[in-house]
Protein backbone atom coordinates (compact mmCIF):
# COMPACT_ATOMS: atom_id res chain seq x y z
CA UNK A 1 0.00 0.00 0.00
CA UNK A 2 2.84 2.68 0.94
CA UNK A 3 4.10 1.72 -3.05
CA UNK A 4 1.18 2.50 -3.95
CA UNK A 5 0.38 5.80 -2.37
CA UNK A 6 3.94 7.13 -3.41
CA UNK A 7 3.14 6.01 -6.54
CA UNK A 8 -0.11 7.63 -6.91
CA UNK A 9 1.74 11.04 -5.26
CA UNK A 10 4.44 10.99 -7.68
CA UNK A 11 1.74 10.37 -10.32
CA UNK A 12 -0.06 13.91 -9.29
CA UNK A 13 3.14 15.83 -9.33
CA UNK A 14 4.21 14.42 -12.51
CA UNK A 15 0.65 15.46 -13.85
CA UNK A 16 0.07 19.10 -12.19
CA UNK A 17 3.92 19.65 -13.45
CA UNK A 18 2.72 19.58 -17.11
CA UNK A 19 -0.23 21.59 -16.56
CA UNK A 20 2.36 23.81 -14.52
CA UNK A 21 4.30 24.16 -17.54
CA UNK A 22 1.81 26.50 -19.48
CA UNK A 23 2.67 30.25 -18.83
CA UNK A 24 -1.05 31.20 -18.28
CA UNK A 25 -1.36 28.47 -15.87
CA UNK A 26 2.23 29.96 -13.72
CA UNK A 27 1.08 32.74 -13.20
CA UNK A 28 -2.36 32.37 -11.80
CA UNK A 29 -0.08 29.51 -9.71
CA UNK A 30 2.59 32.40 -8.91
CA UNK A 31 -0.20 35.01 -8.18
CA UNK A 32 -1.93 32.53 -5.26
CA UNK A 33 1.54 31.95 -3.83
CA UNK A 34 2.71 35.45 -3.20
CA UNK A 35 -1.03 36.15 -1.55
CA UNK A 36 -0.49 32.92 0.41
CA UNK A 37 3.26 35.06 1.73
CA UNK A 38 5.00 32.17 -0.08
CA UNK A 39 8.82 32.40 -0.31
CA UNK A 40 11.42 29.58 -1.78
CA UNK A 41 14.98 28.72 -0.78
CA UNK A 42 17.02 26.93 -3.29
CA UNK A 43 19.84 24.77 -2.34
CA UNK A 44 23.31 24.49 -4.52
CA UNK A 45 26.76 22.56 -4.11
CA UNK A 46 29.07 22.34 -6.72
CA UNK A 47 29.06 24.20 -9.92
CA UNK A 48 31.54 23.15 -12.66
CA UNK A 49 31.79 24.38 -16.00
CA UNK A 50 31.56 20.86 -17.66
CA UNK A 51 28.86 18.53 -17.23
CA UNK A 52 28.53 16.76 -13.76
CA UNK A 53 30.74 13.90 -13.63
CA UNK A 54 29.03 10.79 -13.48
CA UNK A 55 31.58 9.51 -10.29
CA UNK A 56 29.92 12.33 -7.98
CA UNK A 57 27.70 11.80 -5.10
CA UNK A 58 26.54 14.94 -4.96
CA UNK A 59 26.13 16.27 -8.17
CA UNK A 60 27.67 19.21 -9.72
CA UNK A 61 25.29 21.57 -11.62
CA UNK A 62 26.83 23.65 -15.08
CA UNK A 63 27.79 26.85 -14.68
CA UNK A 64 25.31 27.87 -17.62
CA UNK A 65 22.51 25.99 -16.11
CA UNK A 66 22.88 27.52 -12.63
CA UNK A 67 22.53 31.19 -14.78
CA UNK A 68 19.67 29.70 -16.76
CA UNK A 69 18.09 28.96 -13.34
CA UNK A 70 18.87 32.50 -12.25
CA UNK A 71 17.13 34.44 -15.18
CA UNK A 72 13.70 32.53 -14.57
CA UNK A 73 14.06 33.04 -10.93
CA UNK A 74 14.46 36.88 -11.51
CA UNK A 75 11.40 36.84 -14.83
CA UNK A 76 8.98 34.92 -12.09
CA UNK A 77 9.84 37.03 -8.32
CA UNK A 78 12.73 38.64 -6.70
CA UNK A 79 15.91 36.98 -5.61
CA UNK A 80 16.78 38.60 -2.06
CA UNK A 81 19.30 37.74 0.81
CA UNK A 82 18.08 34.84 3.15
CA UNK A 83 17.32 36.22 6.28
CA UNK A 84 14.50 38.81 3.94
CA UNK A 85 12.20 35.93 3.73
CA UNK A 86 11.86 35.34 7.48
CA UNK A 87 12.14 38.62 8.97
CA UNK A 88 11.23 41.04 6.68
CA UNK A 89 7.30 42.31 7.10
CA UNK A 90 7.21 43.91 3.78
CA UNK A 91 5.35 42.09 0.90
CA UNK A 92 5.91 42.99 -2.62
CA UNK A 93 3.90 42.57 -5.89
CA UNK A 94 5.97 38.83 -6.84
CA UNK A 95 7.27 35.71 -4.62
CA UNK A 96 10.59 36.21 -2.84
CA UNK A 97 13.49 33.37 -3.50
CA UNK A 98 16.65 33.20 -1.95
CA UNK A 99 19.85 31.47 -3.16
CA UNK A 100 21.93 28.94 -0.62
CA UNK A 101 25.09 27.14 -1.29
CA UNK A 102 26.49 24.12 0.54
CA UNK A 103 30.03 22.79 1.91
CA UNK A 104 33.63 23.94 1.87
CA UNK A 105 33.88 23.41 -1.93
CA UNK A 106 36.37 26.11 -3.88
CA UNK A 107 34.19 26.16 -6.28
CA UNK A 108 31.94 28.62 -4.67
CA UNK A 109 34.58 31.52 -4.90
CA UNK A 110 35.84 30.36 -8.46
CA UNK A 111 32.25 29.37 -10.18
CA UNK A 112 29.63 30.62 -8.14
CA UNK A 113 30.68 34.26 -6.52
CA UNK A 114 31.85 35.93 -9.83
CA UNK A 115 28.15 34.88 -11.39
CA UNK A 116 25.97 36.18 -8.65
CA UNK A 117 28.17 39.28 -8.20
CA UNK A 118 27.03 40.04 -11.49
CA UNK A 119 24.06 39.85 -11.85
CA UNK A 120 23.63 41.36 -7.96
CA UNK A 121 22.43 38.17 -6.61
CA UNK A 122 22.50 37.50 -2.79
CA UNK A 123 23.56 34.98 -1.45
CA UNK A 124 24.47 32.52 1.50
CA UNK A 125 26.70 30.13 1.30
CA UNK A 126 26.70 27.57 4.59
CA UNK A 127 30.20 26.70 5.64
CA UNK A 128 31.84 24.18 7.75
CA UNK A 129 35.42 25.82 8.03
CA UNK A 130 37.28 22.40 7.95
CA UNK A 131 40.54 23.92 6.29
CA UNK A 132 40.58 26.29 9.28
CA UNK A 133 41.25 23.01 11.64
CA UNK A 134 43.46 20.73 9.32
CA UNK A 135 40.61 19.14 7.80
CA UNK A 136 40.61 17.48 4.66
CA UNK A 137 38.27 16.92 2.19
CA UNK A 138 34.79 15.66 3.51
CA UNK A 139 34.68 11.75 3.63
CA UNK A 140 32.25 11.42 0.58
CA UNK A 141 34.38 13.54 -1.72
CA UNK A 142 36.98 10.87 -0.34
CA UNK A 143 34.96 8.29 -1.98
CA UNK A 144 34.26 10.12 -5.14
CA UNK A 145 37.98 10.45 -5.75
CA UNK A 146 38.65 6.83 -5.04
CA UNK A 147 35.98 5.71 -7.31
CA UNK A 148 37.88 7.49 -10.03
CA UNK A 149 41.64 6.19 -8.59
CA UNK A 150 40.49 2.60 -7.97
CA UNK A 151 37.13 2.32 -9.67
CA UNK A 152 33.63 1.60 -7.99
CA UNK A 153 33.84 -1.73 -7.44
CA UNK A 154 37.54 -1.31 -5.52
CA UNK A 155 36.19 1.51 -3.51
CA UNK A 156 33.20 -0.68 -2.51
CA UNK A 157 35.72 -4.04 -1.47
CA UNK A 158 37.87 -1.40 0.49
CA UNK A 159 35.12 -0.02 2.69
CA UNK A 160 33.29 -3.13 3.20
CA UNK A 161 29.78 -1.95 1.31
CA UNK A 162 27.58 -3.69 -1.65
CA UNK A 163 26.81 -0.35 -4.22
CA UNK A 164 26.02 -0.64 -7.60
CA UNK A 165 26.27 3.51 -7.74
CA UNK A 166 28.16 6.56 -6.18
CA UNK A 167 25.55 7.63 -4.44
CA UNK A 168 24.73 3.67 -2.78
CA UNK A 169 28.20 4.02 -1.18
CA UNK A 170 27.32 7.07 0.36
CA UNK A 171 23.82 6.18 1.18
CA UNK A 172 25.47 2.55 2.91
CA UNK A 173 27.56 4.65 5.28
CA UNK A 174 25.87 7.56 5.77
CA UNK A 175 24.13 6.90 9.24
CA UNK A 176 27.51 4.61 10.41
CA UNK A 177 29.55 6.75 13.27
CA UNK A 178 32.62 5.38 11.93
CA UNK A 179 32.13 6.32 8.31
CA UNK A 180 35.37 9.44 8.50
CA UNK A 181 37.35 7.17 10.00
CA UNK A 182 36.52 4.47 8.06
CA UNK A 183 36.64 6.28 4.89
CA UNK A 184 40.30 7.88 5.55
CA UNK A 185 41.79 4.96 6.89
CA UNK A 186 40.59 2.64 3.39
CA UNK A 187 40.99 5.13 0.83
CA UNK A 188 43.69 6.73 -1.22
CA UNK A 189 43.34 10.87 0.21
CA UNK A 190 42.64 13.81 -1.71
CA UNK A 191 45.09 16.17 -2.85
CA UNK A 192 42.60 18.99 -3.28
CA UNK A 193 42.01 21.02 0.14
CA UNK A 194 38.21 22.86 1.15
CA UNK A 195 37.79 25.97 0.56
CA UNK A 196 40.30 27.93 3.31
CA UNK A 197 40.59 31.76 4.77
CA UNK A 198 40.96 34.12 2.26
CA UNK A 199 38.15 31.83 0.04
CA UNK A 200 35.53 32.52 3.20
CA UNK A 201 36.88 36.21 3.53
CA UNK A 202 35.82 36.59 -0.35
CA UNK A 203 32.72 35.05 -0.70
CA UNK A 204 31.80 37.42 2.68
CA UNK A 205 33.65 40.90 1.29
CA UNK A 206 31.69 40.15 -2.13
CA UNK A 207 28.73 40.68 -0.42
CA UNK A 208 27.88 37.17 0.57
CA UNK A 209 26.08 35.82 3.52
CA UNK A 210 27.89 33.16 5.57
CA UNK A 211 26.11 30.35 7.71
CA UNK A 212 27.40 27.65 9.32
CA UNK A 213 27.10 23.93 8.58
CA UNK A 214 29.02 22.04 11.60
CA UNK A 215 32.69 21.47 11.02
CA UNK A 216 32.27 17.62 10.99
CA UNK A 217 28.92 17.51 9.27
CA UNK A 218 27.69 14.78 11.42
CA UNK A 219 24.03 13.61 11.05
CA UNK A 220 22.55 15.49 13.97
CA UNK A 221 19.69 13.29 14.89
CA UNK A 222 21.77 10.62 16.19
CA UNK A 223 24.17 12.25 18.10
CA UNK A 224 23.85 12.36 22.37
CA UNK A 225 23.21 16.03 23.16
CA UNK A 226 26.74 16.29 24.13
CA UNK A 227 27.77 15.13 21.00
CA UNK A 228 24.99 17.92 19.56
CA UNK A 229 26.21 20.71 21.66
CA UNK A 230 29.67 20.21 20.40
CA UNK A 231 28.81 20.09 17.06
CA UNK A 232 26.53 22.89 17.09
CA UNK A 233 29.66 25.09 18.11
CA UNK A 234 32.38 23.31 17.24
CA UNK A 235 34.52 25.55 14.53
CA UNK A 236 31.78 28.41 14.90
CA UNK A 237 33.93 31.09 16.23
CA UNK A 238 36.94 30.39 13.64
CA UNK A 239 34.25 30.54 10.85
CA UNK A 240 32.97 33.97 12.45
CA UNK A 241 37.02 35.08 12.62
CA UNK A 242 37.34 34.07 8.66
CA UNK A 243 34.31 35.77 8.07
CA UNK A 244 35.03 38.73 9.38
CA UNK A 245 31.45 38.75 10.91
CA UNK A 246 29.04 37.28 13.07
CA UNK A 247 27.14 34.10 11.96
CA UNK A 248 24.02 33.43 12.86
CA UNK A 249 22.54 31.43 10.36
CA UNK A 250 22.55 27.50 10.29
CA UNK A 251 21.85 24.72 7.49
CA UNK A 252 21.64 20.83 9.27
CA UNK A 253 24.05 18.56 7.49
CA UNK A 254 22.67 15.70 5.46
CA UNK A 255 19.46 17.76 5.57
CA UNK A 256 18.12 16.44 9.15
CA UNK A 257 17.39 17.90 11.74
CA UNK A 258 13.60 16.75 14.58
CA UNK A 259 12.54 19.06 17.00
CA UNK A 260 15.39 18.35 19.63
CA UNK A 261 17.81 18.99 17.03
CA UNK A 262 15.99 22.45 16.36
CA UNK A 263 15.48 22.95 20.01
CA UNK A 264 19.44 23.42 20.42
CA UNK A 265 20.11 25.27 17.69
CA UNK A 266 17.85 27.66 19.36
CA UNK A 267 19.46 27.60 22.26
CA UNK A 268 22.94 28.24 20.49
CA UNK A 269 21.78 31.17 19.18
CA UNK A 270 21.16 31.07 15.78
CA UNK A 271 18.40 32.79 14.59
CA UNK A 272 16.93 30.30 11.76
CA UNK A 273 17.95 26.91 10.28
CA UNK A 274 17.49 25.28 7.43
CA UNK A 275 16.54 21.45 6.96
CA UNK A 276 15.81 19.76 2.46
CA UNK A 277 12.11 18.74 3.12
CA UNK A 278 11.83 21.09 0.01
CA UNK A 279 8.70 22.86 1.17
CA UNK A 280 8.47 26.46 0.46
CA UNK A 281 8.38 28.81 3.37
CA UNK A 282 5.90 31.88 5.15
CA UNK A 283 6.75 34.37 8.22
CA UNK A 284 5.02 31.67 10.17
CA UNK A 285 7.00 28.96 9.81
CA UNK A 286 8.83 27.06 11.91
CA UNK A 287 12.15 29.33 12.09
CA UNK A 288 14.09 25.90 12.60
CA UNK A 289 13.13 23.66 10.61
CA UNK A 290 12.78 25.76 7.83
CA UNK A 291 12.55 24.19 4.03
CA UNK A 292 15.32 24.15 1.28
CA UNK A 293 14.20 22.96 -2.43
CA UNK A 294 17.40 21.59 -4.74
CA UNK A 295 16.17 22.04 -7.86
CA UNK A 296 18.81 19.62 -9.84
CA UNK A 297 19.65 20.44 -13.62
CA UNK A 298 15.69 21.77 -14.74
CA UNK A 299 15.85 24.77 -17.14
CA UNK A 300 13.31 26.50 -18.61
CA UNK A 301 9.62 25.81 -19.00
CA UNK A 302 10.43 22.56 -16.85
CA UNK A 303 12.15 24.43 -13.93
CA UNK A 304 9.93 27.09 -13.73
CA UNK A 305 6.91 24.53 -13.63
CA UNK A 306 9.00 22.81 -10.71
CA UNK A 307 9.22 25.81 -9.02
CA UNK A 308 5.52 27.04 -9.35
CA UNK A 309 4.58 23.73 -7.96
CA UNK A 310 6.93 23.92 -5.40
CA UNK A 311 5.56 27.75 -4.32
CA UNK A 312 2.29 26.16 -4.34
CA UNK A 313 2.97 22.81 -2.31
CA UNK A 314 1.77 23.25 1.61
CA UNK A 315 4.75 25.12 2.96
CA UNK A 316 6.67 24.59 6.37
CA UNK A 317 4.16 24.06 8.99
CA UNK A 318 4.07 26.49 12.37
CA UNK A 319 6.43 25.34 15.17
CA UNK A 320 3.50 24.19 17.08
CA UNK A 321 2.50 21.76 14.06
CA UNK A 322 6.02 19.88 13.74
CA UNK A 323 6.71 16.51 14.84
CA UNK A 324 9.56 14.83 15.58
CA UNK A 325 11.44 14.27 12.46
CA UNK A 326 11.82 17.42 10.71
């Protein structure tokens, strides 16, 4: 029965998305979201200027499809800075979207920060800082490398895991305490370093917002609330030092966060965080378990159809109307 219900819900989306993709259609769709006070916040890792490689677990979008997704963002609403969309009372004529990057990747300052400069685009880009503490590359661009050193099925014999793709060797370690250690004890280590101090200063002096993401980038939800404190301020104040400002912004890694999760970062002093349950947001949302929406490679009629339905989607319930979970 649950294959069947997901079925049937994939089924809708897959049908209002091709209704969603006539212009008339948008903008009655794009008219009832900005009287509902919806808002969007798009999530972004790596940009390259190739096409993403087919070894990555997290996928790399093109440079030219990234500014694609840009100019329909900007034809549909406006793109403002993050914390607009929860704080600000003012309400304009169109939906408000806001732009978010993940990870330490150098790729932000080389692809990403020259684009949105621009074309004035705001930003915030959530950082972990690793390079700051000796860190190395996180452990499943450790994996991505080895897959392309040893080859899939090597990587997969060396770590102990049955994957038929990338992202199946991720998915096999990701809720496994050990998988760091694991991964940088088994594998051959990456020459390439994160993103480091004068990268963070640059993305911030060009007019960039920067949040934090945990230095470790554990999965939150399993960790003791020891283990959660410490990661929730773990790195924090070198990131604020790099930044040359304070951060108060926060994006859970892997996406996850329930309400003791949000509960801390409360208590740490943050004053919103962000969680992929791709739901669009209002000022009445839960201002910790706030939605993120990746929006992958779509261009054109088909993004902007994705997005519309996305606007129109129930957004991030009240704080009173969140379970455990996030």
């Amino acid at each position: 029965m649950a294959v069947e219900a997901t079925t049937t819900r994939d089924l809708i989306k897959q049908v209002a998305a091709g209704i969603l993709r006539r212009r008339t259609v948008r903008r009655a769709g794009i008219h009832m979201a900005r009287a509902g006070g919806r808002s969007l916040v798009l999530v972004y890792h790596r940009l390259t200027e190739e096409d993403s490689p087919r070894h990555e677990i997290v996928p790399s979008l093109p440079v030219a499809t990234f500014a694609e997704q840009l100019d329909v963002l900007a034809s549909i609403g406006d793109i403002v800075a993050l914390p607009e969309l929860f704080e600000s009372t003012a309400r304009g004529r169109r939906p408000r979207f806001a732009i978010t990057f993940d990870d330490d990747h150098p790729c932000h300052r080389r692809h990403a920060l020259p684009l949105l400069q621009r074309g004035g685009v705001p930003a915030t880009f959530f950082l972990s800082g690793r390079a700051l503490h000796g860190l190395g590359a996180y452990w499943w661009v450790t994996i991505e490398h080895s897959i392309v050193q040893l080859g899939l099925e090597a990587t997969c014999r060396a770590l102990g895991v049955a994957a038929r793709t990338p992202a199946g060797v991720a998915d096999a370690l990701l809720d496994s305490p050990d998988r760091e250690r694991l991964v940088n004890e088994k594998l051959p280590a990456v020459a390439d370093a994160p993103m480091g101090a004068a990268d963070i200063h640059a993305l911030a002096n060009g007019g960039m917002t920067i949040g934090f993401h945990t230095l470790r980038h554990p999965v939150l939800t399993l960790l003791s609330p020891p283990d959660l404190d410490s990661s929730l301020s773990e790195g924090l104040p070198e990131l604020a030092a790099a930044a040359d400002r304070p951060i108060t912004l926060l994006a859970y890694p892997h996406g996850r966060a329930d309400d003791r999760v949000a509960a801390a970062a409360r208590q740490h002093g943050f004053r919103a965080a962000f969680v992929t349950h791709e739901r669009a947001i209002t000022r009445a949302s839960h201002r910790f378990l706030l939605g993120r929406w990746n929006p992958g490679s779509l261009t054109g009629d088909d993004f902007a159809a994705a997005l519309t339905m996305r606007l129109l989607l129930p957004p991030t319930p009240r704080a009173t109307a969140v379970r455990s979970g996030g």
